[in-house]
Protein backbone atom coordinates (compact mmCIF):
# COMPACT_ATOMS: atom_id res chain seq x y z
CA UNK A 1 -16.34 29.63 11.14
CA UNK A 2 -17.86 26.85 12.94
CA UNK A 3 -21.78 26.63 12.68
CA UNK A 4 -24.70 23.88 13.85
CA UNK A 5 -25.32 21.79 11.11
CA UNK A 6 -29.39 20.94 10.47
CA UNK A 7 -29.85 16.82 10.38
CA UNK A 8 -32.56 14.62 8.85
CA UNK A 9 -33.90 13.48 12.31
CA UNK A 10 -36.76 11.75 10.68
CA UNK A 11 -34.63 9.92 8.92
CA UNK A 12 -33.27 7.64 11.19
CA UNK A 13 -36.01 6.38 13.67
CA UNK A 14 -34.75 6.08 17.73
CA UNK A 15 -35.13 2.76 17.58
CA UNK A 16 -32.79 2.31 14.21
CA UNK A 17 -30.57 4.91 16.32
CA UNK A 18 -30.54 2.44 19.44
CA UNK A 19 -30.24 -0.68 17.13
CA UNK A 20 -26.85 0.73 16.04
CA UNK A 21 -25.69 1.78 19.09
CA UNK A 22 -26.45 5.99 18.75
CA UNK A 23 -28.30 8.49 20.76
CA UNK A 24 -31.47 9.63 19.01
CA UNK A 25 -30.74 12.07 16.21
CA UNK A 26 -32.25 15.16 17.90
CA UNK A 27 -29.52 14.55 20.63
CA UNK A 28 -26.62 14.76 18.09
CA UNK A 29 -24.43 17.40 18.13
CA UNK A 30 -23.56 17.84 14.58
CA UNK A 31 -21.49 21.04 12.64
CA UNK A 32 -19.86 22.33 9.85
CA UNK A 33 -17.53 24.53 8.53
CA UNK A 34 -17.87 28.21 6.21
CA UNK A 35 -15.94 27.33 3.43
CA UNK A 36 -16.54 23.87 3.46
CA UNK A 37 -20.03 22.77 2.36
CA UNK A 38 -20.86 19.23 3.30
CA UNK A 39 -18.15 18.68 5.73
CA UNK A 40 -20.41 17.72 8.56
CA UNK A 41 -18.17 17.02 12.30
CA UNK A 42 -20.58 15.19 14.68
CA UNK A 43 -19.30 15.09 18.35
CA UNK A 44 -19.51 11.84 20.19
CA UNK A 45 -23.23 10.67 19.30
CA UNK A 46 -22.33 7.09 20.64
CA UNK A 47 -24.69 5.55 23.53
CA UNK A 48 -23.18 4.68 27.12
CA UNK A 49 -21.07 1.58 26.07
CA UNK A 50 -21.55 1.52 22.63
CA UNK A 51 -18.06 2.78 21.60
CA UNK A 52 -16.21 -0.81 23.19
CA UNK A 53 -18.56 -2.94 20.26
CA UNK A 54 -16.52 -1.06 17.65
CA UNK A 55 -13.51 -1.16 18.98
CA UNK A 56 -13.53 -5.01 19.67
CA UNK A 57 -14.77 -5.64 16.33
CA UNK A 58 -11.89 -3.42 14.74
CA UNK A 59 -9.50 -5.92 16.71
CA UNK A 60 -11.07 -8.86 17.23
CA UNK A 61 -13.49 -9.61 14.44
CA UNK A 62 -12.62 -7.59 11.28
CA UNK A 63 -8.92 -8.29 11.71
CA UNK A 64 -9.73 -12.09 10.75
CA UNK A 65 -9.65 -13.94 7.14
CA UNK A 66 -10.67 -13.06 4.61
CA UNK A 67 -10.20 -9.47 5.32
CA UNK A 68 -6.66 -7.97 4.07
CA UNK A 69 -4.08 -6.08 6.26
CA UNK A 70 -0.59 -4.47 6.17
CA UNK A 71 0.68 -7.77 7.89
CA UNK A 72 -0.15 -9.87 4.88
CA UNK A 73 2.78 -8.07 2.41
CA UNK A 74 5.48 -9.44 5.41
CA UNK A 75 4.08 -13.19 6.45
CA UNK A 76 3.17 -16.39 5.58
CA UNK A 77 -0.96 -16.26 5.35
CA UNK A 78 -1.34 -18.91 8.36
CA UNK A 79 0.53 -16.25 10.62
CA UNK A 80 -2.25 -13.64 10.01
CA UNK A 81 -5.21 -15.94 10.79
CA UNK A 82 -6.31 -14.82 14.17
CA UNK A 83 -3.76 -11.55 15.42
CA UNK A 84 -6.14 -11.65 18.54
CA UNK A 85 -5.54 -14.55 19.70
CA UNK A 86 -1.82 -14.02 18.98
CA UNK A 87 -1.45 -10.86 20.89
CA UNK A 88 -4.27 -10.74 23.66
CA UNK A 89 -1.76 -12.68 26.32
CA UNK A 90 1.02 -10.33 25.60
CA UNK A 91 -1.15 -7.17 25.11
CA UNK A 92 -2.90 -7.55 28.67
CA UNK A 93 0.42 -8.50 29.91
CA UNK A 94 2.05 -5.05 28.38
CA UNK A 95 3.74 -2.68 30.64
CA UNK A 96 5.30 0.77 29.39
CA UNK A 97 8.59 0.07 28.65
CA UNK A 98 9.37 0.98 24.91
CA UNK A 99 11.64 -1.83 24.96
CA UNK A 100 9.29 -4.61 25.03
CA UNK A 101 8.37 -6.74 21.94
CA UNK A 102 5.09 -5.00 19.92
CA UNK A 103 2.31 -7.45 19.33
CA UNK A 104 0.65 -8.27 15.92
CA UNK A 105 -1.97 -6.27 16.94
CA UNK A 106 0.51 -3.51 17.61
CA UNK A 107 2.28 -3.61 14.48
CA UNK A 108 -1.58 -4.14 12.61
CA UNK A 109 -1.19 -0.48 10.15
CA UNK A 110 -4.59 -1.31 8.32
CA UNK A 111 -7.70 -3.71 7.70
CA UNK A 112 -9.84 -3.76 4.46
CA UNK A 113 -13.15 -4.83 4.46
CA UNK A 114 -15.61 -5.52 0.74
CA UNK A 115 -14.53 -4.31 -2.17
CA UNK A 116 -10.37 -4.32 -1.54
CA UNK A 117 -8.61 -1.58 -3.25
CA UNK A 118 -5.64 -2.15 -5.76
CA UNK A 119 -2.80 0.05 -3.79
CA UNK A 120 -0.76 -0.55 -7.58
CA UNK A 121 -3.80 0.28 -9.80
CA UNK A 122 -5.46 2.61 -7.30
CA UNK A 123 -8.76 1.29 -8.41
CA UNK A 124 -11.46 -1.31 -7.03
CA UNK A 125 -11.97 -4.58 -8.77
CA UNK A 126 -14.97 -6.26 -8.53
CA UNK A 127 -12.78 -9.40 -8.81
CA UNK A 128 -11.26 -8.84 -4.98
CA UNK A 129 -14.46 -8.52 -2.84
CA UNK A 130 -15.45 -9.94 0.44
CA UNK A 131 -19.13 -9.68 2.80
CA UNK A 132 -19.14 -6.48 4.02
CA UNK A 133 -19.65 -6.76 7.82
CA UNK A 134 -23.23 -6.26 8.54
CA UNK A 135 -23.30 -4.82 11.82
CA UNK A 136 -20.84 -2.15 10.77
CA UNK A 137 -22.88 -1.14 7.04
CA UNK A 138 -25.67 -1.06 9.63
CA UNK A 139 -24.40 2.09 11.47
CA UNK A 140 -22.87 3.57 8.34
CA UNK A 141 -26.56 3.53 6.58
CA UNK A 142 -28.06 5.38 9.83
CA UNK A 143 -24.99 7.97 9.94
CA UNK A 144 -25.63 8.46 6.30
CA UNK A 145 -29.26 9.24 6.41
CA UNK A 146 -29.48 11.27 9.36
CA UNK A 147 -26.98 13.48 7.46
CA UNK A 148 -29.04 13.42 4.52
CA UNK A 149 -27.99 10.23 2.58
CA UNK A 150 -31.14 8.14 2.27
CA UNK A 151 -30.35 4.25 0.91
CA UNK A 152 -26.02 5.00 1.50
CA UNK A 153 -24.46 1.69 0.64
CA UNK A 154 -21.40 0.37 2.98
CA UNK A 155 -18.98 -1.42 0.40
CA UNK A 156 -15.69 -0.94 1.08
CA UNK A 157 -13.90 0.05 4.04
CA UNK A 158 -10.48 1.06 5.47
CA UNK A 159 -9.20 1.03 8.99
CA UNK A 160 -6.36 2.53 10.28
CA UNK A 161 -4.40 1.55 12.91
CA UNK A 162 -2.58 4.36 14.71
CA UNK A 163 0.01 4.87 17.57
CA UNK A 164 1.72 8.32 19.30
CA UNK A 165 4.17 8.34 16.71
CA UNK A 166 1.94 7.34 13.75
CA UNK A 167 0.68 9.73 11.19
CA UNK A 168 -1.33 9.95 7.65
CA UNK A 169 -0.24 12.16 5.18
CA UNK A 170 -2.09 14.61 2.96
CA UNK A 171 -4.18 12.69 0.04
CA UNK A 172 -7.62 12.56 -1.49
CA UNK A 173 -10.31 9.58 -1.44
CA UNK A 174 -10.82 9.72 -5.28
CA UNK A 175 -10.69 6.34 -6.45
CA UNK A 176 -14.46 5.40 -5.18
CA UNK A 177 -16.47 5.34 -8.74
CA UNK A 178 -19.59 7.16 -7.38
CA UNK A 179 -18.38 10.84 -5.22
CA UNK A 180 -21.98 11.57 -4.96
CA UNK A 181 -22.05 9.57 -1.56
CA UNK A 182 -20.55 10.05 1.33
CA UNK A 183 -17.12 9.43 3.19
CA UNK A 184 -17.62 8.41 6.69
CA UNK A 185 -14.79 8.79 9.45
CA UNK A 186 -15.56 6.96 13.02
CA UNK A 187 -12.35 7.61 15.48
CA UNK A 188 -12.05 5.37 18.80
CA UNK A 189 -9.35 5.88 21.71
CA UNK A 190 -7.43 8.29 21.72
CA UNK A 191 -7.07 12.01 20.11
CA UNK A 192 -5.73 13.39 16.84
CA UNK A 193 -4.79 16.66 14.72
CA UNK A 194 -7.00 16.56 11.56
CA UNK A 195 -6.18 18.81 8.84
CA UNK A 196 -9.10 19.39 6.21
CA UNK A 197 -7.19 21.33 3.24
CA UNK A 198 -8.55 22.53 -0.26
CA UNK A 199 -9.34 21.08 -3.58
CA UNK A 200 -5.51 21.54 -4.04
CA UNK A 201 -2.67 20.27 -2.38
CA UNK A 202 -1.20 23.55 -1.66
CA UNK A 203 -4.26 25.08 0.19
CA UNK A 204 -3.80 26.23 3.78
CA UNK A 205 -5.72 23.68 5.92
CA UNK A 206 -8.25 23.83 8.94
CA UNK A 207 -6.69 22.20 11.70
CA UNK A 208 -9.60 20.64 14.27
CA UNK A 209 -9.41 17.76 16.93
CA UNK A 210 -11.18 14.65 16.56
CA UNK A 211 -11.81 12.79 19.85
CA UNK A 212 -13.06 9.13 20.31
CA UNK A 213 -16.35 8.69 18.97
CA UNK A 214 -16.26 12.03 17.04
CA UNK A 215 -17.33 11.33 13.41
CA UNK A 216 -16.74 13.19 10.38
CA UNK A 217 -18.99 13.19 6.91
CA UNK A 218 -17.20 14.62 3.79
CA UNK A 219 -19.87 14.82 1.24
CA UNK A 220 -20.48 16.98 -1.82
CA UNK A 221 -17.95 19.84 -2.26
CA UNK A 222 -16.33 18.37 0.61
CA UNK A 223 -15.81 14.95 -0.46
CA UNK A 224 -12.93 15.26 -2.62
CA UNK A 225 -10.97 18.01 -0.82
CA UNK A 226 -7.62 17.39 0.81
CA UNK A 227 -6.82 16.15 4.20
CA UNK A 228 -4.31 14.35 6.64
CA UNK A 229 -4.15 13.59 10.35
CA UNK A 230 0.02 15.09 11.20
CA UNK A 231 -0.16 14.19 14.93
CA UNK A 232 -1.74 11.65 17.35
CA UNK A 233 -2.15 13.06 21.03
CA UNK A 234 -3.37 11.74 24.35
CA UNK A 235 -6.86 12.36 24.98
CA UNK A 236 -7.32 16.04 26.89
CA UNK A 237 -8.25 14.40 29.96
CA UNK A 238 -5.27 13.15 31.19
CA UNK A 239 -6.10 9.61 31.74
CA UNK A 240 -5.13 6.72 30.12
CA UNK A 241 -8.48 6.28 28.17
CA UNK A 242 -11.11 8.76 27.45
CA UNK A 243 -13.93 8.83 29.93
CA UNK A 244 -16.58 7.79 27.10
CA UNK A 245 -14.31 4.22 27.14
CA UNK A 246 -15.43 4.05 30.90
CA UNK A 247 -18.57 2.98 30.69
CA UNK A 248 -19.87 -1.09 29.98
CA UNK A 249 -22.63 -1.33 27.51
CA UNK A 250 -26.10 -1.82 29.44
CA UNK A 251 -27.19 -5.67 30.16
CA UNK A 252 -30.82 -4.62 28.14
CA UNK A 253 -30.02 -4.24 24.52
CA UNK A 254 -32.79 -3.33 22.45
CA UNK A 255 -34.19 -5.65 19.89
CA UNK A 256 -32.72 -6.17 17.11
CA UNK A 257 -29.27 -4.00 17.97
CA UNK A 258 -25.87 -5.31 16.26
CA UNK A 259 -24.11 -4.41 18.94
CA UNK A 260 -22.48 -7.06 20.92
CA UNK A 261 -22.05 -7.75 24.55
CA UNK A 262 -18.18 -8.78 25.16
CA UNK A 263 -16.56 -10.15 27.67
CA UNK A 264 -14.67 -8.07 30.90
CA UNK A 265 -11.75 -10.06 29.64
CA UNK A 266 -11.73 -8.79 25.64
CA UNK A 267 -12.32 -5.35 27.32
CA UNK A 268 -9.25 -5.55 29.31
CA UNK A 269 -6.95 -6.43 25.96
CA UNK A 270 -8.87 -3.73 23.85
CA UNK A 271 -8.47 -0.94 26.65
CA UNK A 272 -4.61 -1.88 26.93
CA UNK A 273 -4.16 -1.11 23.04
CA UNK A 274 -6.15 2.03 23.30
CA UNK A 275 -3.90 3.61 25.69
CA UNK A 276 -1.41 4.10 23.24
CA UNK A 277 -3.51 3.63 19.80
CA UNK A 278 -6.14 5.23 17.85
CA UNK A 279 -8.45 3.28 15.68
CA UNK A 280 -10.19 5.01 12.70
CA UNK A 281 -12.66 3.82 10.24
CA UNK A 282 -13.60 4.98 6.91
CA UNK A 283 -16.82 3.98 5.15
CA UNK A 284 -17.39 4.41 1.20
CA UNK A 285 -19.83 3.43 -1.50
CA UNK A 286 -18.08 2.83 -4.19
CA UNK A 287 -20.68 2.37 -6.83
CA UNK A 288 -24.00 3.94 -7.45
CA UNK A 289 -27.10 2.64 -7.25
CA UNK A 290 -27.12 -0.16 -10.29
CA UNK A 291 -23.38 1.57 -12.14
CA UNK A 292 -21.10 -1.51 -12.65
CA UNK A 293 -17.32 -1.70 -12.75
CA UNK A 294 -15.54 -0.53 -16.48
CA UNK A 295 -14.90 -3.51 -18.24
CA UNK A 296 -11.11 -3.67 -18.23
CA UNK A 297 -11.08 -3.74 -14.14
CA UNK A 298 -11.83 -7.37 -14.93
CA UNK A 299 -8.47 -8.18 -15.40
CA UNK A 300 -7.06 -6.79 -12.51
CA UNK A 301 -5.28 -9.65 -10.39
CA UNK A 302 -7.07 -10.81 -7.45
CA UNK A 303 -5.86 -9.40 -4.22
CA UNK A 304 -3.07 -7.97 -5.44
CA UNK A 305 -0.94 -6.25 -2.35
CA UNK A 306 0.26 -2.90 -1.81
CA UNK A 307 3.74 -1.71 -2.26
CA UNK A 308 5.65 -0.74 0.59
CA UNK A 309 4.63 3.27 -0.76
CA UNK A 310 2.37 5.45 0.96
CA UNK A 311 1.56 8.45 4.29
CA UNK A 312 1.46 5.73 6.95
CA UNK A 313 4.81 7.72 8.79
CA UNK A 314 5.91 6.59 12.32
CA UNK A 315 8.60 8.23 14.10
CA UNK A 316 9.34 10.62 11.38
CA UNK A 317 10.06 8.26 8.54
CA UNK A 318 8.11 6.61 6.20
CA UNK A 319 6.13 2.83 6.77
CA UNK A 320 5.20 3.44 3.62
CA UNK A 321 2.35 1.54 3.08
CA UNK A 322 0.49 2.58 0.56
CA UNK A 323 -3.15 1.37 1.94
CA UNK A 324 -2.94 4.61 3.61
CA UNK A 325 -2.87 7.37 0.94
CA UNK A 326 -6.81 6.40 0.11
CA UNK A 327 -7.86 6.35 3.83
């Protein structure tokens, strides 16, 4: 079933590669699927290091204003300025007890980043848009055009926010106004169940593992097919955080990279989530190349929240937030 999937490798230069925080493309260890053309599983292609950028920024950086998260349907707007800063004390602090108080941080479900989707409307507006961050469109455009996607536009994205007893249930990414493109899937920390189904719901699925730094392109026939992640599982290891996590990122950084040193400090707080959490980030374009929004998505109200609706399931009932069903 499983078979080596061929990449653009002159696509993507090494440098460009580097710059991002990836191997060289030869290096990659990329496959697919019979049955499921353009599904494209890469294993791991992060450099020494690289993997801690992404998951600080998923924490740190993109949790801040004006981005959107779950948080925002349940507090007052100047409680969800800076989570960090709110939970790094009591995250590094954190011992194992189930009984102790979670952190913002550890009750963050999901982040938004550009266009912001209407959870009511299940559309994008063009009226509810913020920067997309750079550094992460950056590696998204090199992902993209190694697996064949030349001049792949970051414009939205959704992160998810996941814990042992956390799960997303089956759904399709449908609402993006251009499927030509690409869906990318990054996964940090630790392990999960993915289940890639059919074009409908009631197709048996393919059940794979997705590690940290595995990523996953659904494209063509792929892109619109079924799918869900049932269980979240420590990594196969056995230790607390995956052996890829072990590793600091190099004092030379080459020219030009978006990738940011941090501090031993931010580490610390980050690895503490991990060992209990799973971060995941999806990357779509949601228009095509010069295609504009239909007219009446004009009126939709600016950032308009989600219902408490949706997969987002933690110890077997529903969060229910409905951010999740287009993840």
């Amino acid at each position: 079933q499983v078979f080596r999937s061929h990449l653009s490798i002159s696509s993507v230069s090494d440098q460009d590669a580097s710059r991002a925080g990836l191997q060289p493309v030869s290096r990659w260890k990329a496959y697919g699927l019979n049955g499921y053309p353009g599904f494209i599983f890469i294993r791991n292609p992060f450099l020494p290091g690289c993997q801690r950028h992404w998951v600080k920024q998923c924490l740190k950086l993109y949790t801040q204003k004006p981005n959107v998260c779950n948080l925002d349907l349940h507090m007052a707007p100047e409680k969800t300025i800076d989570l960090w800063g709110q939970s790094k004390e009591q995250l590094r602090r954190k011992g194992f007890s189930k009984c102790e108080p979670r952190s913002l941080l550890e009750k963050l479900r999901w982040v938004t980043l550009g266009y912001h989707y209407n959870w009511d409307t299940k559309k994008y507006t063009p009226n509810h848009h913020t920067p997309f961050p750079s550094d992460l469109a950056f590696l998204s455009e090199q992902v993209a055009a190694a697996c064949g996607f030349q001049g792949f536009q970051a414009q939205a994205g959704i992160l998810n926010y996941y814990h042992f007893d956390s799960s997303l249930g089956i759904h399709v990414d449908e609402s993006e106004l251009d499927h030509s493109r690409p869906l990318l899937s990054f996964s940090f920390g630790q392990s999960s169940i993915f289940l890639l189904g059919g074009l409908k719901r009631e197709e048996a699925p393919t059940a794979m593992f997705m590690h940290s730094g595995d990523i996953m392109v659904m494209s063509g026939f792929s892109r619109l097919l079924h799918h869900a992640v049932p269980r979240v599982l420590p990594n196969p290891e056995g230790t607390a955080l995956p052996s890829c996590l072990d590793q600091a990122l190099p004092s030379d950084l080459p020219a030009g990279s978006v990738i940011e040193q941090s501090s031993e400090e931010d580490w610390q707080v980050c690895a503490k989530y991990l060992q209990s959490s799973r971060i995941n980030m999806t990357i779509r374009q949601v228009l095509a190349e010069g295609q504009n929004f239909p007219e009446e998505s004009g009126t939709e109200i600016k950032g308009q929240a989600p219902s408490e609706d949706g997969y987002h399931q933690e110890n077997g009932r529903a969060k229910r937030h409905r951010a999740n069903t287009d993840s």
